[in-house]
Protein backbone atom coordinates (compact mmCIF):
# COMPACT_ATOMS: atom_id res chain seq x y z
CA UNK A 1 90.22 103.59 67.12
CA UNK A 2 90.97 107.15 67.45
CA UNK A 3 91.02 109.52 64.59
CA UNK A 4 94.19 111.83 64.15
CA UNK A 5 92.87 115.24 62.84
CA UNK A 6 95.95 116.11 60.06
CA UNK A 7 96.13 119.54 58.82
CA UNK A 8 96.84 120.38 55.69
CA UNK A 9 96.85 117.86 51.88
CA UNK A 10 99.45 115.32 51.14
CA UNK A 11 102.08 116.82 48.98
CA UNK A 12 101.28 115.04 45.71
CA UNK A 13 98.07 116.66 45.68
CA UNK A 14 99.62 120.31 46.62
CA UNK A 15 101.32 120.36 43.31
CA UNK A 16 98.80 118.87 41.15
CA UNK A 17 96.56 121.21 42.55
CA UNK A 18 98.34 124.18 41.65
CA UNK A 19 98.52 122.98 38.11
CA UNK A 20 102.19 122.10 37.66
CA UNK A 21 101.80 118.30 37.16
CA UNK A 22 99.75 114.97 37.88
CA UNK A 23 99.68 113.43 41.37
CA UNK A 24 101.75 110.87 39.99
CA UNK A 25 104.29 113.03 38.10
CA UNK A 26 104.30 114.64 41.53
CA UNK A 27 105.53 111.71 42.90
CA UNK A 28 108.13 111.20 40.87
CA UNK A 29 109.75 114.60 41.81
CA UNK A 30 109.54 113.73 45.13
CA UNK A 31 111.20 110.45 44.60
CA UNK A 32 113.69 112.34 42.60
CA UNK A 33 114.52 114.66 45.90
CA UNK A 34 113.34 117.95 43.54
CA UNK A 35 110.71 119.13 45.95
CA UNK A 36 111.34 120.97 49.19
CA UNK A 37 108.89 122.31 51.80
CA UNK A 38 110.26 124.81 54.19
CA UNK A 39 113.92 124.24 52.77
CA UNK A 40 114.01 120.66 53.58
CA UNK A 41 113.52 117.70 51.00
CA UNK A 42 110.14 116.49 50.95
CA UNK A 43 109.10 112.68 51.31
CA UNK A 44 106.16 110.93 49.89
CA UNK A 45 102.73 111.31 52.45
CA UNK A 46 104.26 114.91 53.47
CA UNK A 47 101.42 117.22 54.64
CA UNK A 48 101.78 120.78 53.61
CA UNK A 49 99.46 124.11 54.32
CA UNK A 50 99.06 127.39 52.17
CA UNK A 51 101.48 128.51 54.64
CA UNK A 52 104.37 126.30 53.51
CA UNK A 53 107.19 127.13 51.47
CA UNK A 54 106.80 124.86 48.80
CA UNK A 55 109.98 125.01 45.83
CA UNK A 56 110.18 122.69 43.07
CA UNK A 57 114.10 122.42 41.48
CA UNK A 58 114.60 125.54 43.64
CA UNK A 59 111.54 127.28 41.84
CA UNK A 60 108.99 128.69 44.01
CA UNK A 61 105.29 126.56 43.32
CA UNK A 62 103.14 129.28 41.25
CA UNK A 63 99.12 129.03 40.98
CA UNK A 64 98.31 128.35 37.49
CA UNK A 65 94.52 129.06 37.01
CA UNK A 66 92.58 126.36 35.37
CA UNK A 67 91.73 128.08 32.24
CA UNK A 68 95.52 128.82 31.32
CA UNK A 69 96.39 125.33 31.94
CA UNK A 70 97.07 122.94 28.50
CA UNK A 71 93.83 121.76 27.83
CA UNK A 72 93.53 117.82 27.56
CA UNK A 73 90.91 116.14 24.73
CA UNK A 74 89.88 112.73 24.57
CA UNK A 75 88.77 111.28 21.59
């Protein structure tokens, strides 16, 4: 069986990535037809690159570093 090599991450882990959500809340959006790559509604298993256009609700996708991110405790 022949292995496809596939550029670039799956779209739910783009965004969760970049700090704006979980994979699954992610999924959701797309679902929810709130995600567009390269002015075009994105569907679930989408591949994207850093040289997408990636826009959530019309918002361009910002890097949010790690430390300014909400910080999440378990207890």
């Amino acid at each position: 069986m022949e292995k496809k090599n596939i550029e670039g991450v799956r779209i739910n882990k783009y965004i969760s990535d970049y700090g704006f959500c979980s994979r699954r809340e992610a999924d959701k959006l797309i679902e929810d037809e709130r995600v567009t790559i390269n002015n075009r509604l994105a569907t679930p298993g989408d591949r994207v690159t850093d040289s997408d256009n990636v826009r959530i609700d019309g918002e361009h996708l910002a890097f949010v570093p790690r430390e300014a991110r909400p910080k999440k405790h378990r207890w």
